[in-house]
PDB file of N, CA and C in Angstrom:
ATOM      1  N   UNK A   1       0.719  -2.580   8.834  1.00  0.00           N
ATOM      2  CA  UNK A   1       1.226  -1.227   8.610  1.00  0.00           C
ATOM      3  C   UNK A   1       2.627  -1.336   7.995  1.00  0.00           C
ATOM      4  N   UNK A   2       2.496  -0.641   6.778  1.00  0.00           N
ATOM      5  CA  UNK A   2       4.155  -1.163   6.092  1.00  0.00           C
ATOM      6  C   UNK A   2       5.512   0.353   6.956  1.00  0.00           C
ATOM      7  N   UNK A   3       5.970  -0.012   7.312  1.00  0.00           N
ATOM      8  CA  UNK A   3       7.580   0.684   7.848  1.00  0.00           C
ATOM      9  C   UNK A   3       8.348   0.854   6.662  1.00  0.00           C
ATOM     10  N   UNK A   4       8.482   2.505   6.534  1.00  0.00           N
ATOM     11  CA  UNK A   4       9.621   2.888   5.095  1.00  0.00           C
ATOM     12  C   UNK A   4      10.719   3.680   6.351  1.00  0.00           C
ATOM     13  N   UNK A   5      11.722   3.505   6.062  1.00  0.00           N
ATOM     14  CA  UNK A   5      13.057   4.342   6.482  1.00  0.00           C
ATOM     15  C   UNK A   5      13.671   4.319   5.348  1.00  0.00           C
ATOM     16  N   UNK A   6      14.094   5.664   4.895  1.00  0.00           N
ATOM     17  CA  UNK A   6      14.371   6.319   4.124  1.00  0.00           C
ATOM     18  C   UNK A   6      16.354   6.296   4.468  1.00  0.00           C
ATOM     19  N   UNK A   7      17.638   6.434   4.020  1.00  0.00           N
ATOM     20  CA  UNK A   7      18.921   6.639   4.251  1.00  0.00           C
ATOM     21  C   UNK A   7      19.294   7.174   2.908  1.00  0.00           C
ATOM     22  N   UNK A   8      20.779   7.842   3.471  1.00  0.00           N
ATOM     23  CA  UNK A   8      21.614   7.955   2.168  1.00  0.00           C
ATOM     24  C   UNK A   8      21.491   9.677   2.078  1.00  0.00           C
ATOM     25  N   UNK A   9      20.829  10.468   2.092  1.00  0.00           N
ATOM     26  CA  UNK A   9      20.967  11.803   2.695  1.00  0.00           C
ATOM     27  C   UNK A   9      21.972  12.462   3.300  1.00  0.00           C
ATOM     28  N   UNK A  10      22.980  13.255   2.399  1.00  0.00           N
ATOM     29  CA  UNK A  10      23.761  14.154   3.381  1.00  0.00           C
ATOM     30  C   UNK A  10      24.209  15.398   2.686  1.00  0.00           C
ATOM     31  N   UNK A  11      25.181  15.997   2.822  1.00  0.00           N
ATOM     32  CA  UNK A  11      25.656  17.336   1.986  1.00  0.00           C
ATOM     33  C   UNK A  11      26.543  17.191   0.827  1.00  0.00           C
ATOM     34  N   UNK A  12      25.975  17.750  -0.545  1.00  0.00           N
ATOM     35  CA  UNK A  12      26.796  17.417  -1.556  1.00  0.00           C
ATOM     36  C   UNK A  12      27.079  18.533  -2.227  1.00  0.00           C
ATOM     37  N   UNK A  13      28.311  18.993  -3.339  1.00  0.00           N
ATOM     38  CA  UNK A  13      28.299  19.976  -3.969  1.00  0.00           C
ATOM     39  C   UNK A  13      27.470  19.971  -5.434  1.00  0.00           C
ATOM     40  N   UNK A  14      27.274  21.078  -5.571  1.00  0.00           N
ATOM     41  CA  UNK A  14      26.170  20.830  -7.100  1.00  0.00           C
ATOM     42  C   UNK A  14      27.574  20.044  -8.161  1.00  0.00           C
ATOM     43  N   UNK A  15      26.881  19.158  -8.911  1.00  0.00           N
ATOM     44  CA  UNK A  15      27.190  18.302  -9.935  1.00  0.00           C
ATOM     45  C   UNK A  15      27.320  17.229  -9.062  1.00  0.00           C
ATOM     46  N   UNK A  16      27.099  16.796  -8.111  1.00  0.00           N
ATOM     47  CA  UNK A  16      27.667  15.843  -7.311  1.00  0.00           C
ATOM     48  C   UNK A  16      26.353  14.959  -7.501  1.00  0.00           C
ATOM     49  N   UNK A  17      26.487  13.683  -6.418  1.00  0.00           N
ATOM     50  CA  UNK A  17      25.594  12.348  -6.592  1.00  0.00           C
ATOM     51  C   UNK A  17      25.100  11.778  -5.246  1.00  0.00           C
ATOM     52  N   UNK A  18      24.519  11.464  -5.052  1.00  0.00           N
ATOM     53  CA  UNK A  18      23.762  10.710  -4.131  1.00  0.00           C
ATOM     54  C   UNK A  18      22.667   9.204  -4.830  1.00  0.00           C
ATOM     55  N   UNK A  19      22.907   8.584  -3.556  1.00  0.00           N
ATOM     56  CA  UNK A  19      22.141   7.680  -3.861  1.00  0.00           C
ATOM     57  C   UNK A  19      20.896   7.197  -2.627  1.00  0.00           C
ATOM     58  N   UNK A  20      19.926   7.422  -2.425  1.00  0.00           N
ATOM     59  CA  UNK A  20      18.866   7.557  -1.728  1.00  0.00           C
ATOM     60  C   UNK A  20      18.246   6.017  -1.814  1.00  0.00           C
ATOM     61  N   UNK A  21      18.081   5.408  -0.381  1.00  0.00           N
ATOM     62  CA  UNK A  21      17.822   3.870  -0.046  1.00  0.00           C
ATOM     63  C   UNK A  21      16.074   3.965   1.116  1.00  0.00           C
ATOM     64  N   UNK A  22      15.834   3.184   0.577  1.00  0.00           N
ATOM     65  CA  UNK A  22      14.367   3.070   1.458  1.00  0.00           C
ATOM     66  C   UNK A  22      13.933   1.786   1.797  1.00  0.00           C
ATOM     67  N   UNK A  23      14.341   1.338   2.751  1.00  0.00           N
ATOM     68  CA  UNK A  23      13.868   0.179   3.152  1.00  0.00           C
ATOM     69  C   UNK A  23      12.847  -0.154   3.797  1.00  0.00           C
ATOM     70  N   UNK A  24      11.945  -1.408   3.734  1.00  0.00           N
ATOM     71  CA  UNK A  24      10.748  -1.588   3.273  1.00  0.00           C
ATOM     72  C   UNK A  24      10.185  -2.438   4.609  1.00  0.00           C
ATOM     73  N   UNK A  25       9.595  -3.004   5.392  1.00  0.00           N
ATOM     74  CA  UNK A  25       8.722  -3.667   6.478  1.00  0.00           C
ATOM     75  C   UNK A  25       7.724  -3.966   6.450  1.00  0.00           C
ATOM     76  N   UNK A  26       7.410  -4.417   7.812  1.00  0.00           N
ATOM     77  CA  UNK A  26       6.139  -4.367   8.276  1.00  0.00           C
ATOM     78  C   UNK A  26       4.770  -5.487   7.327  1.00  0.00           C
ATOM     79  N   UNK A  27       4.903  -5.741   6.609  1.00  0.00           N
ATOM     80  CA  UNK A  27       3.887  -6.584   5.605  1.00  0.00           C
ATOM     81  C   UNK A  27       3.870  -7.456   6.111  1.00  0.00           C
ATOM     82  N   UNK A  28       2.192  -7.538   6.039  1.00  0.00           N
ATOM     83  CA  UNK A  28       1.330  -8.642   6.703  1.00  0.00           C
ATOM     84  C   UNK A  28       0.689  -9.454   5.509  1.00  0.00           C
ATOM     85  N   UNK A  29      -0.387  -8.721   5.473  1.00  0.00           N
ATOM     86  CA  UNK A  29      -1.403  -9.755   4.389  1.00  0.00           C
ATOM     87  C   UNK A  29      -0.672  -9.443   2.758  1.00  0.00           C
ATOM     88  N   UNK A  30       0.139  -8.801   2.651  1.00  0.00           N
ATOM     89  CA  UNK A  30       0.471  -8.228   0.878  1.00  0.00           C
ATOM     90  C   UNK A  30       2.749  -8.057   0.959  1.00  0.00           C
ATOM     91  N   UNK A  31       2.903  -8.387  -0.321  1.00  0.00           N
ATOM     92  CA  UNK A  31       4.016  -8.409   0.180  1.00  0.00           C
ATOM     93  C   UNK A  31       4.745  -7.161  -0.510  1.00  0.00           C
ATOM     94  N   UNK A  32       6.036  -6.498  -0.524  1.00  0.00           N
ATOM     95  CA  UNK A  32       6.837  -5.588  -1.046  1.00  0.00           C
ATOM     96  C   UNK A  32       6.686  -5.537  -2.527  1.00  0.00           C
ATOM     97  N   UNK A  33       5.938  -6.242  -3.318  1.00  0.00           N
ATOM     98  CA  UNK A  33       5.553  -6.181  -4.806  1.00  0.00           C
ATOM     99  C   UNK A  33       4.532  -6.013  -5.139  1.00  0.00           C
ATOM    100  N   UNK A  34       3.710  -5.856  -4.083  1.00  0.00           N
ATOM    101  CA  UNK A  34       2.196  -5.308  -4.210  1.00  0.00           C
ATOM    102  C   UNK A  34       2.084  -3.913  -4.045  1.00  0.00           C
ATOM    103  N   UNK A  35       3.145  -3.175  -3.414  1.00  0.00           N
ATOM    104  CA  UNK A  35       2.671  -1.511  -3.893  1.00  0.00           C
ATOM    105  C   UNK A  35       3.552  -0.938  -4.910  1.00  0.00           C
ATOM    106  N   UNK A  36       3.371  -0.235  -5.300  1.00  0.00           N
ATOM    107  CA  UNK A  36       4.073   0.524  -6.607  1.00  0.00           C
ATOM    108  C   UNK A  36       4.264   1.584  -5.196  1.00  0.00           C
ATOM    109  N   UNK A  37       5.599   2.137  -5.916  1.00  0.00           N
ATOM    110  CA  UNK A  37       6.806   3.032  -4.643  1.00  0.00           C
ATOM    111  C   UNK A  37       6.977   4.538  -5.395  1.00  0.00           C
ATOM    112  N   UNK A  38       6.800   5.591  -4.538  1.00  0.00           N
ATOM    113  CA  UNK A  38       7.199   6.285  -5.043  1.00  0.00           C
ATOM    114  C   UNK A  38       8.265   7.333  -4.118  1.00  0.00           C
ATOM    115  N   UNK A  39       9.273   8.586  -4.695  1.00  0.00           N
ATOM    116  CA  UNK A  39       9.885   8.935  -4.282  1.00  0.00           C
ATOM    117  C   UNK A  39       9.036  10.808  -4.184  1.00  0.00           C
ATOM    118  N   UNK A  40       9.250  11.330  -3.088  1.00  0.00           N
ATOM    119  CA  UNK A  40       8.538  12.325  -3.266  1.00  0.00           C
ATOM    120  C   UNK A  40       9.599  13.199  -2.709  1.00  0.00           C
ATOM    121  N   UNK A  41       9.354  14.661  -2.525  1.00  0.00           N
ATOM    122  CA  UNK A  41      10.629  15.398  -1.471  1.00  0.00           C
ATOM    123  C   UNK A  41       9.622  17.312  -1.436  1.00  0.00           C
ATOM    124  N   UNK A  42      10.406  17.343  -0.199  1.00  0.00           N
ATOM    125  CA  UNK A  42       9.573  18.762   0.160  1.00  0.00           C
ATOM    126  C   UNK A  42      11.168  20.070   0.964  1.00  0.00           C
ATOM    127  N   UNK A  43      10.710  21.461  -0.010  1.00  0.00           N
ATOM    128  CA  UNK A  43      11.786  22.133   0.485  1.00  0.00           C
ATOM    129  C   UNK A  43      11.019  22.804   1.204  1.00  0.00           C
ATOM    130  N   UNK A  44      12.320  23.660   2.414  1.00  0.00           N
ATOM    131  CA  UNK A  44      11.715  24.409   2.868  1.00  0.00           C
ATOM    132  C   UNK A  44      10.874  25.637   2.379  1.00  0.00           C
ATOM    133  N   UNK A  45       9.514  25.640   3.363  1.00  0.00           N
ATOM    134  CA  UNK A  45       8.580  26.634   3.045  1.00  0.00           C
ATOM    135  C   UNK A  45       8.171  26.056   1.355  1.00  0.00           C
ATOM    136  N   UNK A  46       7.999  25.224   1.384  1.00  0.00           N
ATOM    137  CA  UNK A  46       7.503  24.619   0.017  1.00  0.00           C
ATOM    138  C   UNK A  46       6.332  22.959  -0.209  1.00  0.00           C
ATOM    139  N   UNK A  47       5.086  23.327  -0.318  1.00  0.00           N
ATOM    140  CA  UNK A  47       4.736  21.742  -0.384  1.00  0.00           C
ATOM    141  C   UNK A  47       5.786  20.659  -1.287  1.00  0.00           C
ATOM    142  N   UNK A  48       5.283  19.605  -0.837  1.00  0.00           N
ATOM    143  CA  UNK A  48       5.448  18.365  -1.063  1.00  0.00           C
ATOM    144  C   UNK A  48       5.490  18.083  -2.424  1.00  0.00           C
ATOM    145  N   UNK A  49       6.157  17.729  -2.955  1.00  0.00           N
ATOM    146  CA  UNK A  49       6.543  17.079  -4.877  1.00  0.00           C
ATOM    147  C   UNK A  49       6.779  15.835  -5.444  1.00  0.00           C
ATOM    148  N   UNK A  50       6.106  15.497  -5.933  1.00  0.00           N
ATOM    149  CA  UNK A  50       6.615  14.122  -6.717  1.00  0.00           C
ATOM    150  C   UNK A  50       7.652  14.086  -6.964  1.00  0.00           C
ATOM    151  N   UNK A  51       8.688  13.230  -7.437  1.00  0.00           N
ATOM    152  CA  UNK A  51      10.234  13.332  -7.978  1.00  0.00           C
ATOM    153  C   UNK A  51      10.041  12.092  -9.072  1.00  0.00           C
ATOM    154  N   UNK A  52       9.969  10.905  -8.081  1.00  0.00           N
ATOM    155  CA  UNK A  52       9.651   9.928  -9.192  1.00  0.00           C
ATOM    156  C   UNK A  52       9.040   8.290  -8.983  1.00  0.00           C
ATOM    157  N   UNK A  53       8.508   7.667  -9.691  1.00  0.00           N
ATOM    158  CA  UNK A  53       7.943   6.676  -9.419  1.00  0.00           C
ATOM    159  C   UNK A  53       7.561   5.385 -10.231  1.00  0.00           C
ATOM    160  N   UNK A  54       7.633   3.749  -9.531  1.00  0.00           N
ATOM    161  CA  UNK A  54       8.029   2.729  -9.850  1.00  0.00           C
ATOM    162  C   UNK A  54       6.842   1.503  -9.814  1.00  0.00           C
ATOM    163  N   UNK A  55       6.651   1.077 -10.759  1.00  0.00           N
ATOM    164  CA  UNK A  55       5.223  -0.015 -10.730  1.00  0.00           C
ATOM    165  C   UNK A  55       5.729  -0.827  -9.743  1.00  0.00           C
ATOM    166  N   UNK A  56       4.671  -1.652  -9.528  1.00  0.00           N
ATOM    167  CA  UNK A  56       5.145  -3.168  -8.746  1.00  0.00           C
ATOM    168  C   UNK A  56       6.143  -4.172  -8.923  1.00  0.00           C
ATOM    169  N   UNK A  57       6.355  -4.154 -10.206  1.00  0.00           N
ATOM    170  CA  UNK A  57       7.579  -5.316 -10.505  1.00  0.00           C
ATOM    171  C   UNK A  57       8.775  -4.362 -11.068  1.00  0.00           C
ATOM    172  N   UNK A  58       8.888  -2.987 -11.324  1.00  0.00           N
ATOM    173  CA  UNK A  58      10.070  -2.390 -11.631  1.00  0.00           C
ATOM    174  C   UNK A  58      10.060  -2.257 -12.988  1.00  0.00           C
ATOM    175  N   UNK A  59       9.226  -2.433 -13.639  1.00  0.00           N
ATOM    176  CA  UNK A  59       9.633  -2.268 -15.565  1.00  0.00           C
ATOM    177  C   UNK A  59       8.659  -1.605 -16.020  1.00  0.00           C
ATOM    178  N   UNK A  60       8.325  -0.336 -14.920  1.00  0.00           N
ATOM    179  CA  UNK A  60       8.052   1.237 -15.593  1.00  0.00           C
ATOM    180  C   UNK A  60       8.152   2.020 -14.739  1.00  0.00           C
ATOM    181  N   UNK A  61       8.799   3.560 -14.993  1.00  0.00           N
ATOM    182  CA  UNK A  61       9.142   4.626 -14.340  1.00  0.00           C
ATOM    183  C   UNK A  61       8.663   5.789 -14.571  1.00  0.00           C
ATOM    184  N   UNK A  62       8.084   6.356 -14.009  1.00  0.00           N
ATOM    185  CA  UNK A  62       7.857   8.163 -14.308  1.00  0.00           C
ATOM    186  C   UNK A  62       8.925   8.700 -13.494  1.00  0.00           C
ATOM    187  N   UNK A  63       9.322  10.060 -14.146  1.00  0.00           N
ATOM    188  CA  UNK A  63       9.789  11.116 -13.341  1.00  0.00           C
ATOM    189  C   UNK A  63       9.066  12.655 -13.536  1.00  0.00           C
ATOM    190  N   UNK A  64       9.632  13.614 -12.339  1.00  0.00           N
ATOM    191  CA  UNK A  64       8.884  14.694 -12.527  1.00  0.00           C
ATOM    192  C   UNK A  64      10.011  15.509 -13.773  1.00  0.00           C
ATOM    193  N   UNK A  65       9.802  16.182 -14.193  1.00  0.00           N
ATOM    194  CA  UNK A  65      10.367  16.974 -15.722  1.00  0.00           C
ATOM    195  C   UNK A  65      11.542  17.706 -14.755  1.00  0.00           C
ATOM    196  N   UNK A  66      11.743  17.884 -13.161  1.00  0.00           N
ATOM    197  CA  UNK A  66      12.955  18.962 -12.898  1.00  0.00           C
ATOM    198  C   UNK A  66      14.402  18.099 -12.476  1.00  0.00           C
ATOM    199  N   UNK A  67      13.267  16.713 -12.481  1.00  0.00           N
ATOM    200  CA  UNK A  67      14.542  15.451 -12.387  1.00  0.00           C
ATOM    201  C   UNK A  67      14.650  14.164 -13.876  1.00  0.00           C
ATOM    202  N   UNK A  68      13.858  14.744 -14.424  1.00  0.00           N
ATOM    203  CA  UNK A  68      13.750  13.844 -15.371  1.00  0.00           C
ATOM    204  C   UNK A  68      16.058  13.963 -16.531  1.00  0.00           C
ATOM    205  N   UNK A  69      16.333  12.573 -16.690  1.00  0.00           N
ATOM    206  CA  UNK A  69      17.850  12.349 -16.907  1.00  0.00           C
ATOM    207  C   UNK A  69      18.689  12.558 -15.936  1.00  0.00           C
ATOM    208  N   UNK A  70      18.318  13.014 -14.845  1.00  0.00           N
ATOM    209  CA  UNK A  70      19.406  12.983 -13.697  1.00  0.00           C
ATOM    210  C   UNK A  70      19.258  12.325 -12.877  1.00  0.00           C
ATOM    211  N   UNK A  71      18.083  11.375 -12.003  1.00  0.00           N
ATOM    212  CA  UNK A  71      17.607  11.004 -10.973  1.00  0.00           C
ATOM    213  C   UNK A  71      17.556   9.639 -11.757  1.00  0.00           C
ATOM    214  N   UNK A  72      17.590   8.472 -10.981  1.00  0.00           N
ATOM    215  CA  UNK A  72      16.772   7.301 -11.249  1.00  0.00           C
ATOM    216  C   UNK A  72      16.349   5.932 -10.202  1.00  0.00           C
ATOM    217  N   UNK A  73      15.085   5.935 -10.818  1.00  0.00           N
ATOM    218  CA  UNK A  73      14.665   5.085  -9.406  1.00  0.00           C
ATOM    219  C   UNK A  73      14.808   3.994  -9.559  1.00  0.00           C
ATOM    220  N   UNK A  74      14.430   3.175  -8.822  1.00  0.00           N
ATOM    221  CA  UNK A  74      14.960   1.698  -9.121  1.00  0.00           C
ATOM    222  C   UNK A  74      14.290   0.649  -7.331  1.00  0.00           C
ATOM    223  N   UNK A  75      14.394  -0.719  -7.669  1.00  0.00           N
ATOM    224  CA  UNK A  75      13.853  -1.077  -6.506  1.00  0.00           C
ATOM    225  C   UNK A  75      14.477  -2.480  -6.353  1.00  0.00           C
ATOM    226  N   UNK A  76      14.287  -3.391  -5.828  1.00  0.00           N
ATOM    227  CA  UNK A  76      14.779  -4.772  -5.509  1.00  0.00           C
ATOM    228  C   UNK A  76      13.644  -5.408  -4.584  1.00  0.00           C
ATOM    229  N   UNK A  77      13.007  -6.198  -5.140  1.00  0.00           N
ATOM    230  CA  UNK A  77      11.491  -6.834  -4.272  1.00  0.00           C
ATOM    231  C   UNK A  77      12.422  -7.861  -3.603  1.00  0.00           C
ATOM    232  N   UNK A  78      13.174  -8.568  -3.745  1.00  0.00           N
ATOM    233  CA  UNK A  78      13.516  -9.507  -3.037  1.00  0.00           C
ATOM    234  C   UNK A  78      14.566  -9.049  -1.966  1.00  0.00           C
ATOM    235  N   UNK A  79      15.015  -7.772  -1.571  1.00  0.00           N
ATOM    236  CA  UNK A  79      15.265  -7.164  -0.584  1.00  0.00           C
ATOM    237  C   UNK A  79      14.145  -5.902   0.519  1.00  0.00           C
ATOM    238  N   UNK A  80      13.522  -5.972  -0.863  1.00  0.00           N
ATOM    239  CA  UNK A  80      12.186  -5.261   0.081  1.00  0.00           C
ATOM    240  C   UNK A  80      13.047  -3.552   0.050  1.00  0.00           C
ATOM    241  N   UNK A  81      13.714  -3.303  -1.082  1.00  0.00           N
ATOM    242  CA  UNK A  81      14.343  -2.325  -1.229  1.00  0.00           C
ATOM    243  C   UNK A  81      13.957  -1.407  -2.252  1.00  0.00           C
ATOM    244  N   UNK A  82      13.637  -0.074  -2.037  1.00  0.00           N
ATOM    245  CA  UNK A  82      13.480   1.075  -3.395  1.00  0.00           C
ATOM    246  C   UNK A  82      14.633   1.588  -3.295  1.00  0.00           C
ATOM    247  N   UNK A  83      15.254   2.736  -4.626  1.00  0.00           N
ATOM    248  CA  UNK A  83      16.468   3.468  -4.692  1.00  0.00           C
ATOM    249  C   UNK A  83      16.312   4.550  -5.842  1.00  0.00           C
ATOM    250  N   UNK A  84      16.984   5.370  -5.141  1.00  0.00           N
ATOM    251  CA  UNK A  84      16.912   6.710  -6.009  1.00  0.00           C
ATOM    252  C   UNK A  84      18.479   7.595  -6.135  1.00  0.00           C
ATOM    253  N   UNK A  85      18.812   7.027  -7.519  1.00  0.00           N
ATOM    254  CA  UNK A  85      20.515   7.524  -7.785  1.00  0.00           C
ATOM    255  C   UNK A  85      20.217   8.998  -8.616  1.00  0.00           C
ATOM    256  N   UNK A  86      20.952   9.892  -8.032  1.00  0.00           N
ATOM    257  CA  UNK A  86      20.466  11.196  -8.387  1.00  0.00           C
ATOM    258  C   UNK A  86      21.960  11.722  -8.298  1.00  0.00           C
ATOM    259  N   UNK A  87      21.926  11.785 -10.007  1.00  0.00           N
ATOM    260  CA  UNK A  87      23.297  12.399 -10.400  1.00  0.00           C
ATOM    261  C   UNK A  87      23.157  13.827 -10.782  1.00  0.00           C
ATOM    262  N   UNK A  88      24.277  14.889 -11.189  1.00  0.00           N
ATOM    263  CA  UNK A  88      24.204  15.941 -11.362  1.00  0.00           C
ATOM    264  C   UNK A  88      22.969  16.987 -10.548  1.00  0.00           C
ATOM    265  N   UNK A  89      23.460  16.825  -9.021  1.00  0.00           N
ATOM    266  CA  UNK A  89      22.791  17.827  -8.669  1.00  0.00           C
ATOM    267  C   UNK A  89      22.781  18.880  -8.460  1.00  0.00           C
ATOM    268  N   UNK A  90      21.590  19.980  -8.181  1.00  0.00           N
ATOM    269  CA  UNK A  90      21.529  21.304  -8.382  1.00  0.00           C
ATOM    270  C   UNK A  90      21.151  21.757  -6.666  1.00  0.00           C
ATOM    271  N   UNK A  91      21.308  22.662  -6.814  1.00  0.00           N
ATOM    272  CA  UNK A  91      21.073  23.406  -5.471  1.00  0.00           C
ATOM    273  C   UNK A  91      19.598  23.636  -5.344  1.00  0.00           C
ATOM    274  N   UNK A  92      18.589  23.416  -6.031  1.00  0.00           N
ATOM    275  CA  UNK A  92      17.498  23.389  -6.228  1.00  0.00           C
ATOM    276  C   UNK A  92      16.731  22.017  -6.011  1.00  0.00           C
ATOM    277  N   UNK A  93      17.815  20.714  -5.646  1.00  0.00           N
ATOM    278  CA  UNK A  93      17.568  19.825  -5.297  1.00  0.00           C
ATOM    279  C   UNK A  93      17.365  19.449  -3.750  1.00  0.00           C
ATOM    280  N   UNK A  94      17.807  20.760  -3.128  1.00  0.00           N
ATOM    281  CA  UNK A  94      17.695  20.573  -1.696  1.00  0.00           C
ATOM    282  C   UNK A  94      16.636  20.530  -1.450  1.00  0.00           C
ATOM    283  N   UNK A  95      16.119  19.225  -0.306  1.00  0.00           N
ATOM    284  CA  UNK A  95      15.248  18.822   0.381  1.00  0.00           C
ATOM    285  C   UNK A  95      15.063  17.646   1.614  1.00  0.00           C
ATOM    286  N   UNK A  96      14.102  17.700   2.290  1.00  0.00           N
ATOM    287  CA  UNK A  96      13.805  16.320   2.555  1.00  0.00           C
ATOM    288  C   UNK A  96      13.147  15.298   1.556  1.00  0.00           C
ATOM    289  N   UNK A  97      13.580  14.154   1.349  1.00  0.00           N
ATOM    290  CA  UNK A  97      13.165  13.182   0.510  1.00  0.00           C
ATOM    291  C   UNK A  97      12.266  12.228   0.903  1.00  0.00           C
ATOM    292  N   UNK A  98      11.237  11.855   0.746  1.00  0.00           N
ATOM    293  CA  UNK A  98      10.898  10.629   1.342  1.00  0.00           C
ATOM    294  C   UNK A  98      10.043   9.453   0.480  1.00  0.00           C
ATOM    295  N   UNK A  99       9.999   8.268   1.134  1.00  0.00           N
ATOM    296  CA  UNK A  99       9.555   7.376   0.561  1.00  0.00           C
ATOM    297  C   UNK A  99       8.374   7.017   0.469  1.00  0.00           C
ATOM    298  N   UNK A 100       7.422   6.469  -0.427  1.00  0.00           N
ATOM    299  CA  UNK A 100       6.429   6.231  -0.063  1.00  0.00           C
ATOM    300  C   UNK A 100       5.683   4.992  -1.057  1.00  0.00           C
ATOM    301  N   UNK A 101       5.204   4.157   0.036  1.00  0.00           N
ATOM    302  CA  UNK A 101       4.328   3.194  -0.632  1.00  0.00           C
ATOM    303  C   UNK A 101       3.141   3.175  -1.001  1.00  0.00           C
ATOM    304  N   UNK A 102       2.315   2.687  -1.867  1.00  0.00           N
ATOM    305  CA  UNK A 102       0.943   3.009  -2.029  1.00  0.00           C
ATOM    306  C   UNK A 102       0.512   1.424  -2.765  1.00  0.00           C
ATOM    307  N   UNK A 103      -0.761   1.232  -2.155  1.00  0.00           N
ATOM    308  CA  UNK A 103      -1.269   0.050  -2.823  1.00  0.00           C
ATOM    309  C   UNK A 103      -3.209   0.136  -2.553  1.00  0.00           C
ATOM    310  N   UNK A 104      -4.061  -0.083  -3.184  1.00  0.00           N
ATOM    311  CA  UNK A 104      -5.169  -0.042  -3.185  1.00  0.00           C
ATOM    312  C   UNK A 104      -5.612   1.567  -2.566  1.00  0.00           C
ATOM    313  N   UNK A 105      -4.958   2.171  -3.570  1.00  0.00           N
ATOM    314  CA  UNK A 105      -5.291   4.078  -2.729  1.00  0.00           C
ATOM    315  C   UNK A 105      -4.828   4.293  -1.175  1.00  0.00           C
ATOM    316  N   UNK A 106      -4.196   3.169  -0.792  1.00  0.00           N
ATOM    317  CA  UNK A 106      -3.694   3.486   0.925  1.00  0.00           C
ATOM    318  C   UNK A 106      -2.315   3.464   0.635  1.00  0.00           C
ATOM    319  N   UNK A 107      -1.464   4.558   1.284  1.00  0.00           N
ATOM    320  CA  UNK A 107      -0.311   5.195   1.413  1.00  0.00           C
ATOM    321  C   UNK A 107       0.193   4.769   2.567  1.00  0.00           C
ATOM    322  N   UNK A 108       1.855   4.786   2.503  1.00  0.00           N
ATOM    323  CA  UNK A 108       2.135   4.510   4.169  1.00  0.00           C
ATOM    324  C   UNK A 108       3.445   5.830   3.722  1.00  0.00           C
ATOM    325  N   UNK A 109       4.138   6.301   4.502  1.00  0.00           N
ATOM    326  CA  UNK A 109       5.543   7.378   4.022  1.00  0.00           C
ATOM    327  C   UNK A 109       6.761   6.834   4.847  1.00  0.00           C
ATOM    328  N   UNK A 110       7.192   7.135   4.673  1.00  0.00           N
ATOM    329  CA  UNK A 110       8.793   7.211   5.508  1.00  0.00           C
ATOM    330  C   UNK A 110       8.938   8.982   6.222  1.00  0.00           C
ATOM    331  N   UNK A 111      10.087   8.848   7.137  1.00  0.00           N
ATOM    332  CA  UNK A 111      10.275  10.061   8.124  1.00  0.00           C
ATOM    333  C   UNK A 111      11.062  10.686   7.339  1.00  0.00           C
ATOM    334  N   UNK A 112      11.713  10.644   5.985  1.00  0.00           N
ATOM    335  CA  UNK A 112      12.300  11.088   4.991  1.00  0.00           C
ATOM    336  C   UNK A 112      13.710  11.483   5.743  1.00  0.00           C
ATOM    337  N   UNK A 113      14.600  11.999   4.516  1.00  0.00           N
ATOM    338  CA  UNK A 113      16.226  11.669   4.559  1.00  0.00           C
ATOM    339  C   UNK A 113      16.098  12.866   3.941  1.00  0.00           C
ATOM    340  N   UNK A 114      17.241  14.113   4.641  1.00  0.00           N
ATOM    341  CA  UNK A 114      17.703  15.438   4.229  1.00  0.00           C
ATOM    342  C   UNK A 114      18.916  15.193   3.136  1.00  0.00           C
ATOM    343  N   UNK A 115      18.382  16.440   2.156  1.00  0.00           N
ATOM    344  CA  UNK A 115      19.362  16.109   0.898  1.00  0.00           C
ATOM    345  C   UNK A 115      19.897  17.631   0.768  1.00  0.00           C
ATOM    346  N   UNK A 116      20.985  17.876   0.833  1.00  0.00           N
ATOM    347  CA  UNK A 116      21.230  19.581   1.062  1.00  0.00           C
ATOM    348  C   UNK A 116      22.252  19.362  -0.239  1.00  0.00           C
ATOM    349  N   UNK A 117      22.252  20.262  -1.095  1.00  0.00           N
ATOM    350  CA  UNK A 117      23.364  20.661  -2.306  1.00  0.00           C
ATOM    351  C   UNK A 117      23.561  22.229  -2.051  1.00  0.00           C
ATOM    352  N   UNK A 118      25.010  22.308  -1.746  1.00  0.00           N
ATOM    353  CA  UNK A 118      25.490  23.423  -1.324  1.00  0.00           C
ATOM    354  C   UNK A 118      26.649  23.804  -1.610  1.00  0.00           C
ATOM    355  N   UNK A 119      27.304  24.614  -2.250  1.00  0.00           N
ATOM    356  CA  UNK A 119      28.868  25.037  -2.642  1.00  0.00           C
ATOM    357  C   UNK A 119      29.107  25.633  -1.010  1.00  0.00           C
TER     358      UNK A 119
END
């Protein structure tokens, strides 16, 4: 069972930055380069959203179009680490964030990290 904890979550003013950390566990039979990672986030009274997401070895990225040039993901296999630097934010960025691994159609998530942008 892979373990994501999600950090780096707290209160920022719009234009401001964060940088969102997810650290990685638990691997048994497959290691931290066998799932492709993605970053997802949910506001209140709102399903769940893609934001953005990272192959297995890191040298391709999607983002969703409301973060696409401001957000960027990024990962480190030999720390067993994903990351999500999310510059110029909007108040529309408020959420919980969370992490999530996926490998052979099986998912594991993280308890996700609150991201509030607030004047």
């Amino acid at each position: 069972q892979v373990h994501l904890v999600e950090s780096g979550g707290g209160v920022v003013q719009p234009g401001g930055s964060l940088r969102l950390s997810c650290a990685a566990s638990g691997f048994t039979d497959f290691t931290f380069s066998s799932y492709a990672m993605n970053w997802y986030r949910q506001a209140p009274g709102r399903t769940r959203e893609f934001v953005a997401a990272i192959t297995r070895a890191g040298d391709n990225t999607i983002y969703a179009d409301s973060v696409k040039g401001r957000f960027t993901i990024s990962r480190d296999n030999a720390k067993n680490m994903m990351y999500l630097q999310m510059n110029s934010l909007k108040l529309e960025d408020t959420a919980v964030y969370y992490c999530h691994a996926v490998r052979a159609s099986r998912g594991s998530w993280g308890q996700g990290t609150q991201v509030t942008v607030s004047s």
